[in-house]
C-alpha atoms as a PDB file:
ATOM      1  CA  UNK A   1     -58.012  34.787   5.653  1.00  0.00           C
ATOM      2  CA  UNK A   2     -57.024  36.200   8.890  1.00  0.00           C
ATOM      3  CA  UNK A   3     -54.017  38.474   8.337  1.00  0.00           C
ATOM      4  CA  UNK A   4     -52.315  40.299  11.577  1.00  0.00           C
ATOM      5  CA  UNK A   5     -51.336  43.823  10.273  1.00  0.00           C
ATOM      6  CA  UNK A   6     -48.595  44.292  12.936  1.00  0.00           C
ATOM      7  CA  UNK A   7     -46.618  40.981  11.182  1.00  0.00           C
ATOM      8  CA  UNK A   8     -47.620  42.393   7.348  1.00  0.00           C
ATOM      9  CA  UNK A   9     -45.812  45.334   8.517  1.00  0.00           C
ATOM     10  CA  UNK A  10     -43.346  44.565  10.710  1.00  0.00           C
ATOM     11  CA  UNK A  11     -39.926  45.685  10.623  1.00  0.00           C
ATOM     12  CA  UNK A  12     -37.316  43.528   9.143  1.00  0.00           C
ATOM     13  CA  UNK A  13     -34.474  45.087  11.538  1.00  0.00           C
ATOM     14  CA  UNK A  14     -36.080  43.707  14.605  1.00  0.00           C
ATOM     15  CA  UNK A  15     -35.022  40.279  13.791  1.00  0.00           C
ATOM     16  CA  UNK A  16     -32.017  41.278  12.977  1.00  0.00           C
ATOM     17  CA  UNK A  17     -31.360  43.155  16.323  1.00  0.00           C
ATOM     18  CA  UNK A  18     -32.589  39.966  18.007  1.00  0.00           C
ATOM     19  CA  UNK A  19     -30.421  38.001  16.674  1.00  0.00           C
ATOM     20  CA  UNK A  20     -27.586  40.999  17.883  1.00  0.00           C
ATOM     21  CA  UNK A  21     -28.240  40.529  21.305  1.00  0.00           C
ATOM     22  CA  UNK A  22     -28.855  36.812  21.192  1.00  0.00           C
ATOM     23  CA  UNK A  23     -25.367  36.555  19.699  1.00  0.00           C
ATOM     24  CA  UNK A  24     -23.625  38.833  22.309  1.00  0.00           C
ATOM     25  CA  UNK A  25     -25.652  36.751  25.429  1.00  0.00           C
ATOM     26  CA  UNK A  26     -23.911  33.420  24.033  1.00  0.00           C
ATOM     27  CA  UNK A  27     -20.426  35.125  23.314  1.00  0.00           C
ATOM     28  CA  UNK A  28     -17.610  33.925  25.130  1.00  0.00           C
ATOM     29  CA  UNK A  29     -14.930  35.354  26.356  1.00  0.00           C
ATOM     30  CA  UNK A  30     -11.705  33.333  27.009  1.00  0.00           C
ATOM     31  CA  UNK A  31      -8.160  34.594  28.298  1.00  0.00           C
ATOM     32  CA  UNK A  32      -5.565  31.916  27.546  1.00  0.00           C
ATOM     33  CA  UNK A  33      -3.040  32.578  30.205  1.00  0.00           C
ATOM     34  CA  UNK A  34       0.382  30.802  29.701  1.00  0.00           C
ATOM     35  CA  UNK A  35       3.549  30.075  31.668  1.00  0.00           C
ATOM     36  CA  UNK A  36       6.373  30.858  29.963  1.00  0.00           C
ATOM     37  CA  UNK A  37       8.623  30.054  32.671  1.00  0.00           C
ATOM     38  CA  UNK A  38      12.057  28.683  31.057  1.00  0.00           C
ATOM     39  CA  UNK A  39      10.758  24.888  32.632  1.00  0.00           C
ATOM     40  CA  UNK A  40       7.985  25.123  29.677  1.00  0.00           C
ATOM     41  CA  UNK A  41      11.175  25.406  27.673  1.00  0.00           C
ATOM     42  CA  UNK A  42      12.488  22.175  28.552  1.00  0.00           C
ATOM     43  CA  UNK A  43      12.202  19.326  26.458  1.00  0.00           C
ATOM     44  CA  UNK A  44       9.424  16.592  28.120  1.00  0.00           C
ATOM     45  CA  UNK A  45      10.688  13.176  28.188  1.00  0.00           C
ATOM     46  CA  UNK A  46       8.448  10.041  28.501  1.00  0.00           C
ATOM     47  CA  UNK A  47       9.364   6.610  30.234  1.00  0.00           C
ATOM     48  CA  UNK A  48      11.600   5.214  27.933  1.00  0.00           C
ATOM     49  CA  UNK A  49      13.659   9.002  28.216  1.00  0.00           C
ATOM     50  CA  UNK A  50      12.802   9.948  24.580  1.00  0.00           C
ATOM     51  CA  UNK A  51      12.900  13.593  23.952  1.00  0.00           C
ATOM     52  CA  UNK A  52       9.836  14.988  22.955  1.00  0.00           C
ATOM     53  CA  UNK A  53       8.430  18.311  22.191  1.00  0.00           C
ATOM     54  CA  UNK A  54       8.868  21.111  24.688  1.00  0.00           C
ATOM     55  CA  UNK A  55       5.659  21.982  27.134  1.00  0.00           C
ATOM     56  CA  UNK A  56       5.763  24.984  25.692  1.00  0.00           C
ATOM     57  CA  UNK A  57       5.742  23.749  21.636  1.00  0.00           C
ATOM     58  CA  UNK A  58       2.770  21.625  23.121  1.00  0.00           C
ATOM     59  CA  UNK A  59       0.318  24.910  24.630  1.00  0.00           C
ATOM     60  CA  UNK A  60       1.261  26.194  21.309  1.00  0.00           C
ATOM     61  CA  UNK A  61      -0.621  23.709  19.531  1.00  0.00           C
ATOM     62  CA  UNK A  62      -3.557  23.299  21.883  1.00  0.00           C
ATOM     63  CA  UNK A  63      -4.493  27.097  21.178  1.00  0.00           C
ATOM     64  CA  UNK A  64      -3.729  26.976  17.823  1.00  0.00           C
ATOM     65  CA  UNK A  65      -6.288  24.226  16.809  1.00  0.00           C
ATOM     66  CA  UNK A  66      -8.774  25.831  19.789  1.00  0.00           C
ATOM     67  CA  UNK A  67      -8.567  29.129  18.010  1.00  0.00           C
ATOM     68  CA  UNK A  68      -9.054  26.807  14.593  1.00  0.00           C
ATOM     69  CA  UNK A  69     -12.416  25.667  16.355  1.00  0.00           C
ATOM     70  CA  UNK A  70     -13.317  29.170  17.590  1.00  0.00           C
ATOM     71  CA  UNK A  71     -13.085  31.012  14.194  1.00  0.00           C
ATOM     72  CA  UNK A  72     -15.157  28.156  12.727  1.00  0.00           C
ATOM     73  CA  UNK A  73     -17.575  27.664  14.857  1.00  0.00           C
ATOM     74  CA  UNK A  74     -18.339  30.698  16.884  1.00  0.00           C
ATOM     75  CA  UNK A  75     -16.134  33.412  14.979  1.00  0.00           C
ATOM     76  CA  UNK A  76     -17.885  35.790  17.727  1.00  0.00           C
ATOM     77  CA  UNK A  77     -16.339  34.695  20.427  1.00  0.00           C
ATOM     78  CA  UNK A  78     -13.298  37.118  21.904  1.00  0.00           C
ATOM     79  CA  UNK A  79     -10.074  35.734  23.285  1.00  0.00           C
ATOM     80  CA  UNK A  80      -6.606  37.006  23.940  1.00  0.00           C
ATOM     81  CA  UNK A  81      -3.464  35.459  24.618  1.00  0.00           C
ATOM     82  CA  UNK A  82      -1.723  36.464  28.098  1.00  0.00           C
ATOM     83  CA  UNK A  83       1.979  35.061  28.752  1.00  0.00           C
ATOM     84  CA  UNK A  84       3.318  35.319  32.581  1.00  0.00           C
ATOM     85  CA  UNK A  85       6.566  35.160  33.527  1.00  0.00           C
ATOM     86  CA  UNK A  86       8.141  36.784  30.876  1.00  0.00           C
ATOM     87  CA  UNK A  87      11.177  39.264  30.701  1.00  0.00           C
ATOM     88  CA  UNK A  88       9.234  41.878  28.860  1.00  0.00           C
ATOM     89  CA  UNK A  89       6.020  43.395  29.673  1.00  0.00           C
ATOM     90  CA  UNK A  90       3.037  44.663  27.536  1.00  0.00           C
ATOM     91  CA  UNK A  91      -0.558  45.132  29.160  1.00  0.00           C
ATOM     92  CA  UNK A  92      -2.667  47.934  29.417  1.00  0.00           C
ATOM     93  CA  UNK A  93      -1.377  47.787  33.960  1.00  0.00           C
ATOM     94  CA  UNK A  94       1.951  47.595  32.996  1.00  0.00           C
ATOM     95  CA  UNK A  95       2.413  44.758  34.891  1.00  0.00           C
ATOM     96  CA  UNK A  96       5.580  43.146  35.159  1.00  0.00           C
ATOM     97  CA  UNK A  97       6.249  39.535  33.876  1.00  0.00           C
ATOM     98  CA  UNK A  98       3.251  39.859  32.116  1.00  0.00           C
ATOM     99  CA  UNK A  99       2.752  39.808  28.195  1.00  0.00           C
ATOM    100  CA  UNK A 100      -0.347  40.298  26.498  1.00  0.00           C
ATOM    101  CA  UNK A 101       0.010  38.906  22.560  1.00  0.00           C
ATOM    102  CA  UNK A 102      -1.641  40.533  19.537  1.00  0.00           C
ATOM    103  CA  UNK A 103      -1.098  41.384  16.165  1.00  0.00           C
ATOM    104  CA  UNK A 104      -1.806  44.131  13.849  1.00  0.00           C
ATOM    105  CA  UNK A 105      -4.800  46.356  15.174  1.00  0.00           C
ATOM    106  CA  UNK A 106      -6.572  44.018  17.250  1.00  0.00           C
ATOM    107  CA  UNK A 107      -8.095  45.089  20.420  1.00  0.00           C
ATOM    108  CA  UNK A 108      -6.327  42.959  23.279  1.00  0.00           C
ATOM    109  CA  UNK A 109      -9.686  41.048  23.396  1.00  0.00           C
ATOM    110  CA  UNK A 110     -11.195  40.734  19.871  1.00  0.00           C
ATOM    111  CA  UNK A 111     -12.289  38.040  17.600  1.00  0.00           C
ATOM    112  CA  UNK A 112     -10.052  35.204  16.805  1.00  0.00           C
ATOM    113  CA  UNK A 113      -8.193  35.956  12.898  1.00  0.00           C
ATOM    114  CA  UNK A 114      -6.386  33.642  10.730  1.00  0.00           C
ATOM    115  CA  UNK A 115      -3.469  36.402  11.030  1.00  0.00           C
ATOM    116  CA  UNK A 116      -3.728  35.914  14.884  1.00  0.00           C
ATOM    117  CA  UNK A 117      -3.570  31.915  14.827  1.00  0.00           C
ATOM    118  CA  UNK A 118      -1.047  32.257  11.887  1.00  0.00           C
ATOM    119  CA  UNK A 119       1.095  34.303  13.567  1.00  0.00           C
ATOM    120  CA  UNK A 120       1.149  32.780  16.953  1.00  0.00           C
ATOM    121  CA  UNK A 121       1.529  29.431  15.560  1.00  0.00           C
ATOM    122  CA  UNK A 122       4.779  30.162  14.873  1.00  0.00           C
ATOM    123  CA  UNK A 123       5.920  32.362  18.227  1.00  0.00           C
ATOM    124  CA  UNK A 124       8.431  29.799  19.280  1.00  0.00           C
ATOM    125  CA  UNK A 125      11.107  30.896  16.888  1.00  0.00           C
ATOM    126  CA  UNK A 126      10.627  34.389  17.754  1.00  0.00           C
ATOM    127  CA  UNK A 127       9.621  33.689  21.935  1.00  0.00           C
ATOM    128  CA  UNK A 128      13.111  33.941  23.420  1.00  0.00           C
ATOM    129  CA  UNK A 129      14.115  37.150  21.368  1.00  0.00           C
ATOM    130  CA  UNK A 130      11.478  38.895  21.713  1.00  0.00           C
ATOM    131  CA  UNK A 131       9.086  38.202  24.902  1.00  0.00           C
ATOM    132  CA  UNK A 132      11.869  36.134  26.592  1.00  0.00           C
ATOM    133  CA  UNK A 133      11.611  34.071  29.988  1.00  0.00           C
ATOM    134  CA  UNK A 134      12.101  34.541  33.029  1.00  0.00           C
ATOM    135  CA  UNK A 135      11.154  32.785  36.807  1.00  0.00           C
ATOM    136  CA  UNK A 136       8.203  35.006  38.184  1.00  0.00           C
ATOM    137  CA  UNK A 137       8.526  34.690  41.773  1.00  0.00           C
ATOM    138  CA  UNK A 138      11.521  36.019  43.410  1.00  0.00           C
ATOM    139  CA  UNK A 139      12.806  35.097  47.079  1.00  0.00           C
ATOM    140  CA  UNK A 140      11.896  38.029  49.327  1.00  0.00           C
ATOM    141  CA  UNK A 141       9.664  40.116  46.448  1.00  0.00           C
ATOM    142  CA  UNK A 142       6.496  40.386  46.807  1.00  0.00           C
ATOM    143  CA  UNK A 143       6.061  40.385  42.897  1.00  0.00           C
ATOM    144  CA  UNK A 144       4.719  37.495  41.498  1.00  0.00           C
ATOM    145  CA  UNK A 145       3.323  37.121  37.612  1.00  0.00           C
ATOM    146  CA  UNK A 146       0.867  35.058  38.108  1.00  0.00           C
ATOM    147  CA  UNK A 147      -1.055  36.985  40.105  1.00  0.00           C
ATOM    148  CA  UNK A 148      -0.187  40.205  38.257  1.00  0.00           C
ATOM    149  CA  UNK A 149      -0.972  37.952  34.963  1.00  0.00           C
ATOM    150  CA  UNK A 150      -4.697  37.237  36.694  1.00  0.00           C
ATOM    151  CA  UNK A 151      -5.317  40.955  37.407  1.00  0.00           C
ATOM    152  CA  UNK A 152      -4.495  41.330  33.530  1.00  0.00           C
ATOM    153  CA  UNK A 153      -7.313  39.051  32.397  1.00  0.00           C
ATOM    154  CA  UNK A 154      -9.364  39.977  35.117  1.00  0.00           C
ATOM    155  CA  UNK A 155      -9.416  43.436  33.722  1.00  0.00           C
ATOM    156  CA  UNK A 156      -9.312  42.610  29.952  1.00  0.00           C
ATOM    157  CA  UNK A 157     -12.417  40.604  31.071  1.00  0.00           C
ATOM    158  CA  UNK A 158     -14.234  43.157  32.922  1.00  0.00           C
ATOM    159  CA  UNK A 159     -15.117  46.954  33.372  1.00  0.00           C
ATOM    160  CA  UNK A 160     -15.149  46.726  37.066  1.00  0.00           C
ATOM    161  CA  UNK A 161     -11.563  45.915  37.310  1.00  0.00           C
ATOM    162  CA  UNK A 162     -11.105  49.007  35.305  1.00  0.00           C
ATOM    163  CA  UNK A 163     -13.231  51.082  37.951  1.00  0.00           C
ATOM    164  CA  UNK A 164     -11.388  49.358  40.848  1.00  0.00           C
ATOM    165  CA  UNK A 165      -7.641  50.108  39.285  1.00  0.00           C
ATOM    166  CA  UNK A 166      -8.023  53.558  39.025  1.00  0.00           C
ATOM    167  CA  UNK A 167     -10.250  54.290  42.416  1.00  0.00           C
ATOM    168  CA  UNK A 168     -12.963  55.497  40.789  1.00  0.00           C
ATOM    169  CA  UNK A 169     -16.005  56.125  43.413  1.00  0.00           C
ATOM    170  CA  UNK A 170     -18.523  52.683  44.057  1.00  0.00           C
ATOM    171  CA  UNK A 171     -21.434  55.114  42.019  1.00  0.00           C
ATOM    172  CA  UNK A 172     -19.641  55.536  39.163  1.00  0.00           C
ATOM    173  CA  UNK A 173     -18.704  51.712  38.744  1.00  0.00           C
ATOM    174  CA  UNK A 174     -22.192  50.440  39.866  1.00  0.00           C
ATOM    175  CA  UNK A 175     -23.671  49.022  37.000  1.00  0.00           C
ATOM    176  CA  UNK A 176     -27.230  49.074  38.340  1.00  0.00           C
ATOM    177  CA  UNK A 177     -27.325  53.019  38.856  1.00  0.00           C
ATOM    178  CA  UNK A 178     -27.108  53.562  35.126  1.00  0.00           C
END
């Protein structure tokens, strides 16, 4: 019986570190970015002029049940919820117009909860008081949400966008001098 000592002795952590770094290669990382312009507000009609459910009632639902998915089947997977055009702001630029959701003590981008998809399953009775609505571009501004709501994600997505809004030097940022 041929026996290879290395594998008789081998150490059961490096699987487990394997599997680590597997895991984190195949994460995703996913910024929902919604318009909460007061059109999303609005209720959608069809072609017989029914009322239906607001836009807005409807994005709700679509993250909802893709959070659902997420938690089940890759609960390692980060995502964070980013609303533009909004009256108040809250994102680590201070961007205005822009709203990054969260609850409790969840980083911005962190694991989807049940709290998180609990809790922002039911935003739309609380949107208008709290986050509020507002048109993003204004006539002769150069401000515009979207665009401030893209440098958000950008930089909840990446480290270089952190290097790049506070002018740190190209060495410091570059990711192949480490």
């Amino acid at each position: 019986m041929d026996l290879d000592p290395e594998g008789i002795f081998r150490d059961d952590s490096d699987e487990d570190e394997d599997s680590v770094q597997e895991r984190e290669a195949n994460k995703e990382m996913v910024v929902y970015l919604v318009d909460a312009s007061p059109k999303m507000f609005t209720p959608a009609t069809t072609q017989d002029n029914e009322k239906q459910e607001t836009h807005f009632h409807t994005i709700v639902n679509c993250i909802t049940e893709s959070l659902k998915t997420q938690i089940i089947g890759r609960s390692y997977d980060e995502v964070a919820i980013c609303f533009f055009n909004t009256k108040e702001k809250k994102n680590l630029q201070d961007s205005a117009g822009v709203y990054v959701y969260n609850v409790g003590d969840r980083e911005q981008l962190d694991r989807p909860t049940a709290k998180l998809i609990k809790d922002f399953s039911l935003i739309e009775d609380s949107f208008m008081s709290t986050i509020g609505s507002r048109y993003g571009i204004t006539a002769g501004s150069r401000e515009n949400t979207l665009y401030n709501a893209l440098w958000v994600a950008r930089f909840m997505l990446s480290l270089d966008m952190f290097c790049t809004f506070v002018s740190l030097p190209a060495t410091i940022c570059d990711r192949s001098a480490r």
